[in-house]
C-alpha atoms as a PDB file:
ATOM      1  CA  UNK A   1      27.187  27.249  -6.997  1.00  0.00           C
ATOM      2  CA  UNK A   2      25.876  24.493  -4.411  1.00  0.00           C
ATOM      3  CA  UNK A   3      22.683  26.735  -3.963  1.00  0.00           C
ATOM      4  CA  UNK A   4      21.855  26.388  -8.233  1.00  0.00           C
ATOM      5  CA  UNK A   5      22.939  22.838  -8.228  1.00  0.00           C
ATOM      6  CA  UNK A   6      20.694  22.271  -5.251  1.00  0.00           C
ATOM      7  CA  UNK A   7      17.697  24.576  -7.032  1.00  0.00           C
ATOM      8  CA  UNK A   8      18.329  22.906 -10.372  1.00  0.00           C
ATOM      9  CA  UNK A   9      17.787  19.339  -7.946  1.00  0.00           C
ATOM     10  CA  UNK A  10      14.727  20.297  -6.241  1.00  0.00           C
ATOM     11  CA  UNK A  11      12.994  22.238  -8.145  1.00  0.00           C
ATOM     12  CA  UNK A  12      13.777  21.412 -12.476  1.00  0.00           C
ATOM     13  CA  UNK A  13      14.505  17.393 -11.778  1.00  0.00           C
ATOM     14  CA  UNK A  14      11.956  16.981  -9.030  1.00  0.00           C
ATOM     15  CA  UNK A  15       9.231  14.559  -9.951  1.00  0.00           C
ATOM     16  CA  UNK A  16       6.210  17.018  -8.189  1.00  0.00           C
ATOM     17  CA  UNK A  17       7.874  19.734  -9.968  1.00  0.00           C
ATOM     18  CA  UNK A  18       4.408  21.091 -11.073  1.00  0.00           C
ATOM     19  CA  UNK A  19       3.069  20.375  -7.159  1.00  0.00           C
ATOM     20  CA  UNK A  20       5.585  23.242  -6.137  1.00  0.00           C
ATOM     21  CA  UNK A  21       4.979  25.275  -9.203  1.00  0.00           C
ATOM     22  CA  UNK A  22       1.461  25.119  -7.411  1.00  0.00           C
ATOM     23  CA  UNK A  23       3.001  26.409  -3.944  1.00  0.00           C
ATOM     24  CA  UNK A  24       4.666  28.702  -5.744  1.00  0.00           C
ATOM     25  CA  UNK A  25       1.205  30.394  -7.302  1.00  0.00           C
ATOM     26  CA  UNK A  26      -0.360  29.967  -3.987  1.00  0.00           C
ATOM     27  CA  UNK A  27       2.078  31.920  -2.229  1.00  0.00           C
ATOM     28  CA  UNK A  28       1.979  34.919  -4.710  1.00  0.00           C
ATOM     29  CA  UNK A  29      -1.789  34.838  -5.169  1.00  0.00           C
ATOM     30  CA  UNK A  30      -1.322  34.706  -0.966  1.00  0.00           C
ATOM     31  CA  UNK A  31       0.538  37.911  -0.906  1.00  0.00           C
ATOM     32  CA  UNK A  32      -1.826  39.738  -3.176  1.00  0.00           C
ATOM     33  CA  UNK A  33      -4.446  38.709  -0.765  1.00  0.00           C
ATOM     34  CA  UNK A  34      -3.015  38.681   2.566  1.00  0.00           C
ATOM     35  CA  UNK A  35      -5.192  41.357   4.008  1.00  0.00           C
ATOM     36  CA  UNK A  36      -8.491  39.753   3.004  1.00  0.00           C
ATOM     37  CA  UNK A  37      -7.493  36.795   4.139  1.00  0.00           C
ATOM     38  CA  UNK A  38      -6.565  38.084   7.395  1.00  0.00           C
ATOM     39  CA  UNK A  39      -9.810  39.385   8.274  1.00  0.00           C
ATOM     40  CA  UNK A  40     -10.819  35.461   8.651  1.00  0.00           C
ATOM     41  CA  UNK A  41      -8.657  35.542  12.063  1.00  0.00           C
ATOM     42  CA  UNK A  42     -12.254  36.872  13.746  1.00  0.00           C
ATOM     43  CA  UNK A  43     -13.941  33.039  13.590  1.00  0.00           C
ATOM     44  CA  UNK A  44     -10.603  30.954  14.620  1.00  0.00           C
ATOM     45  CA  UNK A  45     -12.075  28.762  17.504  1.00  0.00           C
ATOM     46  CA  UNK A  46     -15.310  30.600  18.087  1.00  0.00           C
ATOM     47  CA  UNK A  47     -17.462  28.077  18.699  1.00  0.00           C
ATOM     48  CA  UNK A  48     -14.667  25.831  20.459  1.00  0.00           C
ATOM     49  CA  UNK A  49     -16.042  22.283  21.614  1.00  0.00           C
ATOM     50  CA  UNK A  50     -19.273  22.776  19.886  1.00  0.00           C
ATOM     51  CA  UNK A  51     -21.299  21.309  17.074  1.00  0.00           C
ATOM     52  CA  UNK A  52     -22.639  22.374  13.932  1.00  0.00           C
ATOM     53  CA  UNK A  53     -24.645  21.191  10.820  1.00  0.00           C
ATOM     54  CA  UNK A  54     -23.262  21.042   7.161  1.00  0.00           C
ATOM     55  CA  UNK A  55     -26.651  21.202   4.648  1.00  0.00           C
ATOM     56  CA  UNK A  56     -26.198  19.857   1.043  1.00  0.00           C
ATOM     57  CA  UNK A  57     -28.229  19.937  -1.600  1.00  0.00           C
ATOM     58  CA  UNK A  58     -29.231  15.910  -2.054  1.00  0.00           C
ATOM     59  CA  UNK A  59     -32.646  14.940  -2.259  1.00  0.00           C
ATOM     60  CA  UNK A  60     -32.860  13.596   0.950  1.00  0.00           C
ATOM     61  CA  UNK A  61     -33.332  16.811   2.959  1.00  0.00           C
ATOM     62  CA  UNK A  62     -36.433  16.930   1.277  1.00  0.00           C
ATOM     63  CA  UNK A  63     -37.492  14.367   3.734  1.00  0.00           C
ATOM     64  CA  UNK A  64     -36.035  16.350   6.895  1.00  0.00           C
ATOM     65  CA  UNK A  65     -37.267  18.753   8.777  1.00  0.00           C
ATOM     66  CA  UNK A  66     -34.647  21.469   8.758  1.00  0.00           C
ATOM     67  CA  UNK A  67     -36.546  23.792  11.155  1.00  0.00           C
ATOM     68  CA  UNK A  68     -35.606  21.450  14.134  1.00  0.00           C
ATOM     69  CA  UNK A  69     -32.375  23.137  13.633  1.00  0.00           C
ATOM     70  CA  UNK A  70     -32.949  26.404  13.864  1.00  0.00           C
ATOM     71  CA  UNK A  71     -31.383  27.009  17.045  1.00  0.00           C
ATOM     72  CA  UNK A  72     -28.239  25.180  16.022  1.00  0.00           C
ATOM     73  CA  UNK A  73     -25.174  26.526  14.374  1.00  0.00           C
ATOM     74  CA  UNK A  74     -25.409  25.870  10.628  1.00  0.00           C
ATOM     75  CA  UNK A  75     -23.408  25.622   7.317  1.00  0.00           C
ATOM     76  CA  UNK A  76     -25.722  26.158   3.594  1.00  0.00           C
ATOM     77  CA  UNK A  77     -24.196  25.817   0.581  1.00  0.00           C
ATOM     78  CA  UNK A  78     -24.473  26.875  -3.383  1.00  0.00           C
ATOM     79  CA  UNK A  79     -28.768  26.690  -4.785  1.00  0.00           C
ATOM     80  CA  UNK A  80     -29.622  26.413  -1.190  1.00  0.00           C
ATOM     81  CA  UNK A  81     -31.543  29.393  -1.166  1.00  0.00           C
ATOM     82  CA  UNK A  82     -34.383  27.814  -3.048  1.00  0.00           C
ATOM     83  CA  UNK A  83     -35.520  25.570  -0.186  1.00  0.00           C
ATOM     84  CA  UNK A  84     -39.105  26.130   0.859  1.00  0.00           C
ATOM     85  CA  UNK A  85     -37.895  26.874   4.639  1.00  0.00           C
ATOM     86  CA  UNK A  86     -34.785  28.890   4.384  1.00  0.00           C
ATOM     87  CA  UNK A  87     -36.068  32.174   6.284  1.00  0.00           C
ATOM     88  CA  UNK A  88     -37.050  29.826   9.142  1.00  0.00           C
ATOM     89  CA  UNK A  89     -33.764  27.733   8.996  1.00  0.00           C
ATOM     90  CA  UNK A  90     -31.475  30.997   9.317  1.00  0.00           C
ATOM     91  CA  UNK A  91     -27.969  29.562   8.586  1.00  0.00           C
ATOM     92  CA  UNK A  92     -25.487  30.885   9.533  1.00  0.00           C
ATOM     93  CA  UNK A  93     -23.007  30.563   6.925  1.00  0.00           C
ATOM     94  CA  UNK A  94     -23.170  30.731   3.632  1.00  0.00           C
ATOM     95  CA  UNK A  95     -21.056  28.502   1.002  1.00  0.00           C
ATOM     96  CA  UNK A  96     -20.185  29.283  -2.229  1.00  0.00           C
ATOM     97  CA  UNK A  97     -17.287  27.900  -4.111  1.00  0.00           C
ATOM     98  CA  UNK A  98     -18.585  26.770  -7.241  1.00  0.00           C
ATOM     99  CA  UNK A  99     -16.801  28.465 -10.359  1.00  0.00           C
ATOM    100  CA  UNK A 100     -19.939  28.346 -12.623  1.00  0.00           C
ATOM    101  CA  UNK A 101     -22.181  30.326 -10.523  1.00  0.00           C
ATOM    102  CA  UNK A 102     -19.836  33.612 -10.700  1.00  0.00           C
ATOM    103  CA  UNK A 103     -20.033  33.474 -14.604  1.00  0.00           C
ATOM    104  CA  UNK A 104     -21.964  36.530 -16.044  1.00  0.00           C
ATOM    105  CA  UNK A 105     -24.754  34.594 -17.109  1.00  0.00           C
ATOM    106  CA  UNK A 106     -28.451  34.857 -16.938  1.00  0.00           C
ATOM    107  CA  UNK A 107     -28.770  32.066 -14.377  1.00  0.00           C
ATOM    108  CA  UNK A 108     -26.141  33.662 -12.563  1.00  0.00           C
ATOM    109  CA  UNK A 109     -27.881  36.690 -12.447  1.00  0.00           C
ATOM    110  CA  UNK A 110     -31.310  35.788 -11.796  1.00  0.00           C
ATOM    111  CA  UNK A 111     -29.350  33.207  -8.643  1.00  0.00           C
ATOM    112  CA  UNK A 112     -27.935  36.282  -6.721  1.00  0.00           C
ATOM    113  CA  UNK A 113     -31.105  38.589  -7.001  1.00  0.00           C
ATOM    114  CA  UNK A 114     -32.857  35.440  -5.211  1.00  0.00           C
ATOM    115  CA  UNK A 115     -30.325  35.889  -2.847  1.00  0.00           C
ATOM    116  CA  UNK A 116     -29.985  38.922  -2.058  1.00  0.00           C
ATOM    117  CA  UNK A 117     -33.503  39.308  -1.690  1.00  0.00           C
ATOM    118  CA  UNK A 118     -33.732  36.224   1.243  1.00  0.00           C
ATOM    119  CA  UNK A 119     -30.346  36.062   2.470  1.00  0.00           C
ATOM    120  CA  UNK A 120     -30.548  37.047   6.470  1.00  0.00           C
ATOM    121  CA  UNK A 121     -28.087  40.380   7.134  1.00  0.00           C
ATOM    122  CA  UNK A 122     -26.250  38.742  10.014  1.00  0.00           C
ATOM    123  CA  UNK A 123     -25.491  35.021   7.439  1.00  0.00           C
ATOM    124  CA  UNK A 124     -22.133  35.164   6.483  1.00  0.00           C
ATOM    125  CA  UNK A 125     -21.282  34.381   3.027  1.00  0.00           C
ATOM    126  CA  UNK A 126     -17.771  32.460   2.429  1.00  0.00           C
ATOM    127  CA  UNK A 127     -16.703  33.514  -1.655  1.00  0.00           C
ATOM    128  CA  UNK A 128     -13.213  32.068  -3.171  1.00  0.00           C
ATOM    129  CA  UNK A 129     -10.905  35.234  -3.640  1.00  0.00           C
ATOM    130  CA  UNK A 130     -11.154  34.341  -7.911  1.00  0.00           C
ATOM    131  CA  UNK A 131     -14.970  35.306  -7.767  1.00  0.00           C
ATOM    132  CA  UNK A 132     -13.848  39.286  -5.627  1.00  0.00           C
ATOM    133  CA  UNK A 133     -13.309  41.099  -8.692  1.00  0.00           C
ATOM    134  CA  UNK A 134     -17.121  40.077 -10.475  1.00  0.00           C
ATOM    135  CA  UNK A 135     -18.448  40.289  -6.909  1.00  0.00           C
ATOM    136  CA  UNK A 136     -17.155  43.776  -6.487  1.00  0.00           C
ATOM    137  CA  UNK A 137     -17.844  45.047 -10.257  1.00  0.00           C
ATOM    138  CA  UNK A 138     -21.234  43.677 -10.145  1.00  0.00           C
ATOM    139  CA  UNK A 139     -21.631  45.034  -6.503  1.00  0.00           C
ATOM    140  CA  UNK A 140     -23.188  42.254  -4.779  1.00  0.00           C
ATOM    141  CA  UNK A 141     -24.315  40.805  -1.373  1.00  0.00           C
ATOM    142  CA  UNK A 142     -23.638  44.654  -0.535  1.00  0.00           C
ATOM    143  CA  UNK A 143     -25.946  44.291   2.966  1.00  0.00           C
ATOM    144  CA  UNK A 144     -24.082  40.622   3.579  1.00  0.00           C
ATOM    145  CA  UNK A 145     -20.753  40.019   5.218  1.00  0.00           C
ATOM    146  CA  UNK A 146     -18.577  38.285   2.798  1.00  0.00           C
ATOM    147  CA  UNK A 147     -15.579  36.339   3.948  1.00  0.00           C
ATOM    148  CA  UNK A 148     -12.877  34.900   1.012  1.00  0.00           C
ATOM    149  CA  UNK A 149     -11.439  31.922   0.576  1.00  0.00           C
ATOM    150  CA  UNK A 150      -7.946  31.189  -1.371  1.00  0.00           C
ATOM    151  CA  UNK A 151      -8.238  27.965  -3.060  1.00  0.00           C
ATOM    152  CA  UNK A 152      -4.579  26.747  -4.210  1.00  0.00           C
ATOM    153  CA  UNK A 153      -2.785  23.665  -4.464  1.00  0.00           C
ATOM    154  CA  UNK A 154      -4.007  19.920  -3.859  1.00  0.00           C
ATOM    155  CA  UNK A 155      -5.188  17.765  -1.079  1.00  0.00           C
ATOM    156  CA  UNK A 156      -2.057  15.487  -0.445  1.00  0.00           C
ATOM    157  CA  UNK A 157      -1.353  12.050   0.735  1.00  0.00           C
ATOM    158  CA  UNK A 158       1.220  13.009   3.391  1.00  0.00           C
ATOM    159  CA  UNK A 159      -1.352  15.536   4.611  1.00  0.00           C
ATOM    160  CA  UNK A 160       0.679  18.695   4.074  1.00  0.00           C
ATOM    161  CA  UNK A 161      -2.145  21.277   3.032  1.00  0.00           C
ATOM    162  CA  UNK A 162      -2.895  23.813   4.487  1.00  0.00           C
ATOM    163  CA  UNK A 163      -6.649  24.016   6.398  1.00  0.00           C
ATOM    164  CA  UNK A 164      -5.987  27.753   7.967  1.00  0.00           C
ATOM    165  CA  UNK A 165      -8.707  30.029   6.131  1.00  0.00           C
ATOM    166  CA  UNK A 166      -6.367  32.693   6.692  1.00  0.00           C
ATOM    167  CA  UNK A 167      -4.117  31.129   4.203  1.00  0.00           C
ATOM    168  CA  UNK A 168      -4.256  29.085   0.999  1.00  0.00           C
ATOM    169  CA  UNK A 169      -6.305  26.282   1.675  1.00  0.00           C
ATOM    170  CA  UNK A 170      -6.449  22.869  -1.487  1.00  0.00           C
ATOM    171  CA  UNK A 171      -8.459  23.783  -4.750  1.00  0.00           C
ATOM    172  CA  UNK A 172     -11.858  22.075  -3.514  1.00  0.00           C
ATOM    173  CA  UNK A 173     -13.816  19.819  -5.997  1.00  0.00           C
ATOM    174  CA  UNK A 174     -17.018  20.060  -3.560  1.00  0.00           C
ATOM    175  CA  UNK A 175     -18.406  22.731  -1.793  1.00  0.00           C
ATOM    176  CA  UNK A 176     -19.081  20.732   1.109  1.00  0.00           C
ATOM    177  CA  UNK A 177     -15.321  20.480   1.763  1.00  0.00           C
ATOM    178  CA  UNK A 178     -14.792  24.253   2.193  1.00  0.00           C
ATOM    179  CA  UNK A 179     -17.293  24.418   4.818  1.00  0.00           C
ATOM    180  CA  UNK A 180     -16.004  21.085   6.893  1.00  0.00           C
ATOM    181  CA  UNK A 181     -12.369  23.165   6.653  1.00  0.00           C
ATOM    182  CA  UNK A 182     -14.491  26.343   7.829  1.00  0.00           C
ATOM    183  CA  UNK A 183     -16.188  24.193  10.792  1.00  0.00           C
ATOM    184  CA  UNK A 184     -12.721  23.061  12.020  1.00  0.00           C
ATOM    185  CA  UNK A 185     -11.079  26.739  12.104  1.00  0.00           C
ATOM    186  CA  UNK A 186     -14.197  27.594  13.727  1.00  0.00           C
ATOM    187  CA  UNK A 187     -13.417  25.263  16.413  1.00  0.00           C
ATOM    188  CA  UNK A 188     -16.454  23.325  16.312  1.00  0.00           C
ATOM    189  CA  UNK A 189     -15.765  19.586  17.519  1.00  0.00           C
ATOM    190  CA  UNK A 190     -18.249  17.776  16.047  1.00  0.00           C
ATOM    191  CA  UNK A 191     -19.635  18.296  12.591  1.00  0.00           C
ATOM    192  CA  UNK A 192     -23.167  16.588  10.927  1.00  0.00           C
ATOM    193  CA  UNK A 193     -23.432  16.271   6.976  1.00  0.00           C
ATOM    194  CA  UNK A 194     -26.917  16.397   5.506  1.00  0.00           C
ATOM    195  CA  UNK A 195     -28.432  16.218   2.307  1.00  0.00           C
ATOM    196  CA  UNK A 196     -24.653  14.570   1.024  1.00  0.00           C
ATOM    197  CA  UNK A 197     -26.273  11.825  -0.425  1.00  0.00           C
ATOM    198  CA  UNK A 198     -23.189  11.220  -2.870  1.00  0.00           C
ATOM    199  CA  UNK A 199     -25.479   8.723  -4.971  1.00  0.00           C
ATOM    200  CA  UNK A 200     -24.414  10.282  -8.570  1.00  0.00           C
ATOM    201  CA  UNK A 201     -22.693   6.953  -9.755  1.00  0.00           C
ATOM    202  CA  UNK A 202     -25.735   4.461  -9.158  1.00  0.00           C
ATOM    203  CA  UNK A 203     -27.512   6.365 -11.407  1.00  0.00           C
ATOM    204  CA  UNK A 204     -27.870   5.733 -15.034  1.00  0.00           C
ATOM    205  CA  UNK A 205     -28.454   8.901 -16.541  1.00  0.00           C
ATOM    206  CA  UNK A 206     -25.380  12.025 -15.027  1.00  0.00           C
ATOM    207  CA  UNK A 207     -27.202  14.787 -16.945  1.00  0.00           C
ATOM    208  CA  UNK A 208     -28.365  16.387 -14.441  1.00  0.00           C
ATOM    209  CA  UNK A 209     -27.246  15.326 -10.638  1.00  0.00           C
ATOM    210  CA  UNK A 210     -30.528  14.591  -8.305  1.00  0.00           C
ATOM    211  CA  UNK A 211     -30.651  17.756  -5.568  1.00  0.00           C
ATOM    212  CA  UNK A 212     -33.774  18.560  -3.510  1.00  0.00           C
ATOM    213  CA  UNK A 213     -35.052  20.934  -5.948  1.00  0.00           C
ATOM    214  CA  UNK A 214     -36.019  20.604  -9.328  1.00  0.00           C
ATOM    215  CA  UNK A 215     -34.945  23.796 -11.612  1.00  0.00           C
ATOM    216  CA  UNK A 216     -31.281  25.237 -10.503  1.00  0.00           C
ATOM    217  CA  UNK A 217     -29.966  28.577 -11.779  1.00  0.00           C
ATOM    218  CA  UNK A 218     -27.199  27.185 -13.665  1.00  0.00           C
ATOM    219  CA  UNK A 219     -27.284  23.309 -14.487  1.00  0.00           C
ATOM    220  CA  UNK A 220     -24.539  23.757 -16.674  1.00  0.00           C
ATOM    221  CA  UNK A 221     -22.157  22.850 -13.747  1.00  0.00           C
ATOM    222  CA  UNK A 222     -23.545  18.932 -13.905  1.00  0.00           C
ATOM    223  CA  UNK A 223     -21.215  15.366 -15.330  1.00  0.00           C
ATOM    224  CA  UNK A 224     -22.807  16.504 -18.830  1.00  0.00           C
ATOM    225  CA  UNK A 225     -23.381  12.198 -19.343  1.00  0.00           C
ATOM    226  CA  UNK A 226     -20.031  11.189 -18.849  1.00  0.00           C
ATOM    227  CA  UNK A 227     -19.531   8.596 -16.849  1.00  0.00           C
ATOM    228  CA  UNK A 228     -15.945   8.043 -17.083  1.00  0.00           C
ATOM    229  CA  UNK A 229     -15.104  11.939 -15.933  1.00  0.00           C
ATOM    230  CA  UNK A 230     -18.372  11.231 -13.221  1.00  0.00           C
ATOM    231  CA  UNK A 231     -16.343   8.688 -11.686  1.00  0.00           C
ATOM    232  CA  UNK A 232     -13.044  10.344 -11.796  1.00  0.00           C
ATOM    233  CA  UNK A 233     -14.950  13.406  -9.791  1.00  0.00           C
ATOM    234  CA  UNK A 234     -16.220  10.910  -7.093  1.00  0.00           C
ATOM    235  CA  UNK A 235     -12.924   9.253  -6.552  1.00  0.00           C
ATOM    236  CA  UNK A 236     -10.998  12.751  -5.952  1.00  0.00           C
ATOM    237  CA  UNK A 237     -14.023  13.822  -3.563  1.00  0.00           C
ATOM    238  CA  UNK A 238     -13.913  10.509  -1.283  1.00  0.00           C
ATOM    239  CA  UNK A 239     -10.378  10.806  -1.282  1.00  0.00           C
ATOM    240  CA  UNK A 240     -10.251  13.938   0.141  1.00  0.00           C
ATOM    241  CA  UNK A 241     -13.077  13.473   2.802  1.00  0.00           C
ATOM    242  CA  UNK A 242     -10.521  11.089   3.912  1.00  0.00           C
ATOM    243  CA  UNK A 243      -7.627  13.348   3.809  1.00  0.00           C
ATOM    244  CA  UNK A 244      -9.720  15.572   5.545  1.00  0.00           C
ATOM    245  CA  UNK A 245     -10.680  12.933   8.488  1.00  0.00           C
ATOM    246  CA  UNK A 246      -6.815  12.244   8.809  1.00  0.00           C
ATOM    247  CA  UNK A 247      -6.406  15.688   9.011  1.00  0.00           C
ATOM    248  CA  UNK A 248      -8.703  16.716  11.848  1.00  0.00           C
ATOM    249  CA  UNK A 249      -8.099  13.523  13.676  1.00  0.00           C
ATOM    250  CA  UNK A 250      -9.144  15.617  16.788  1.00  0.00           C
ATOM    251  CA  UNK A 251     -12.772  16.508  15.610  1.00  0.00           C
ATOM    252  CA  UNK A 252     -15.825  14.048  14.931  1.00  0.00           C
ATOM    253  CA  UNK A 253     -17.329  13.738  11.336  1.00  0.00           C
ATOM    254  CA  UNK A 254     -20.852  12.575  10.913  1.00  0.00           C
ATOM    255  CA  UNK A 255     -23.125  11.693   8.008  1.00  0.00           C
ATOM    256  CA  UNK A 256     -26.947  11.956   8.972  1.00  0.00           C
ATOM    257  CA  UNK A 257     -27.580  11.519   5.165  1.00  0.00           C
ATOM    258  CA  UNK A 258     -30.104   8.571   4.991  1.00  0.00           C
ATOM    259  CA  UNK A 259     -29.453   6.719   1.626  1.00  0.00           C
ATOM    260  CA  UNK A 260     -25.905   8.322   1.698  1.00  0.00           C
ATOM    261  CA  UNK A 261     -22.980   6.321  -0.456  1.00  0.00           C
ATOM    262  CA  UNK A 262     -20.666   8.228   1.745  1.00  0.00           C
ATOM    263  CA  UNK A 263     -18.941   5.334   3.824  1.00  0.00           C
ATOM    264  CA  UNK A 264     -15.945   7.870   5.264  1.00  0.00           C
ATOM    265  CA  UNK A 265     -17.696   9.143   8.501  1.00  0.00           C
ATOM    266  CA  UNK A 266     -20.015   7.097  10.998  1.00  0.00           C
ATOM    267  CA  UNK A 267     -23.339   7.120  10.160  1.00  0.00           C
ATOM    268  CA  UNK A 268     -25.775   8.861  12.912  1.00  0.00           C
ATOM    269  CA  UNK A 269     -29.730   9.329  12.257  1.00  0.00           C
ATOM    270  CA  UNK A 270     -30.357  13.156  13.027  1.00  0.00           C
ATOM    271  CA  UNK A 271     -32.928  12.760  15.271  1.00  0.00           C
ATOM    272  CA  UNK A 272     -30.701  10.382  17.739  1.00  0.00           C
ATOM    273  CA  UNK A 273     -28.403  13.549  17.383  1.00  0.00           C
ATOM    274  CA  UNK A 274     -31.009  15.971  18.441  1.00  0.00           C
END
């Protein structure tokens, strides 16, 4: 009786009951996935004490020269694949998180021909576990080593998520964040943002969100004008490059963004890093 009274306590009265319902669903999506997920045990603390570069998509990179990192360890993420330089930048990892960009849709489509015809054989591709079934029916990235993700639960105050790739790691609301938790169970102890510019809510028209290209595959995935769900977006997303900071307390964040509103990590110009 004491174990329902204490159930009926913690679980049907408890104020976060829908934060453990959350748990709960990560845990049995975990189990359904467990040996997909375990195959991301290869990359834990590979590059131990080193550095690495996380590439956005913000305007500003447009005003870098990427090459000079060739020879560094790098992070790409989502439309990427459209910059002018990508064969000679070579990432080495490849981001995509993005629901809208697994839909069966023409922009979808015509997004991972471009890819597959210029992604590099030895990049590998990080895909959230939701997106294996249309990556496996619509037989994609087949000469690409893909990695998954399980996004599940929420980035919380008290810092209890979880940041092991192995396991559910927090529903992300920007691609950027899956590859700083990627970097840190990679073992790399420094990590440099570019092209986060972050700059969405200074501007007066959210149709579509500046990036360093002008035509994306699917633009549907924008603020659609709204400022009011804009801003609720940003807040969540600086709030959990804090968490994040907090979290990996051990490893050094910087932004080499010029122009960028992120104020989280201390600012370093790219070529004082190189």
């Amino acid at each position: 009786m004491r174990k329902v009274i204490n159930f009926f306590q913690n679980w049907v009265l408890a104020p976060n009951i829908w934060e453990k319902m959350y748990e709960f669903i990560g845990q049995v999506r975990y189990l359904k996935y467990f040996f997909v997920l375990r195959r991301n045990v290869e990359f834990c603390n590979i590059y131990k004490n080193e550095r690495c570069f996380i590439i956005g998509n913000g305007p500003s990179i447009n005003k870098t020269d990427l090459t000079k990192l060739k020879n560094e360890k790098t992070f790409v993420v989502n439309s990427f694949i459209l910059h002018r330089k990508y064969k000679e930048i070579h990432p080495n990892y490849y981001c995509l998180i993005d629901p809208y960009i697994f839909k069966n849709s023409k922009g979808s489509k015509l997004f991972f021909a471009d890819l597959e015809d210029k992604i590099h054989k030895d990049t590998t591709v990080f895909i959230p576990t939701f997106a294996k079934q249309y990556i496996d029916k619509k037989k994609l990235l087949r000469r690409s080593k893909i990695r998954y993700l399980l996004l599940s639960g929420l980035f919380k105050e008290d810092l209890r998520f979880g940041t092991d790739i192995t396991k559910p790691i927090p529903n992300l609301i920007n691609v950027i964040l899956s590859s700083i938790i990627i970097a840190k169970y990679m073992g790399f102890k420094e990590i440099y943002l570019l092209g986060c510019d972050h700059n969405w809510l200074s501007l007066r028209n959210l149709k579509t969100i500046p990036r360093f290209f002008k035509n994306d595959y699917t633009p549907e995935a924008d603020f659609n004008n709204n400022y009011e769900n804009a801003s609720l977006a940003v807040n969540e997303l600086f709030k959990s490059y804090r968490l994040l900071k907090n979290k990996f307390n051990g490893t050094k964040i910087y932004n080499c963004t010029p122009g960028s509103y992120i104020d989280t990590f201390e600012y370093k110009k790219l070529n004082d890093v190189l």
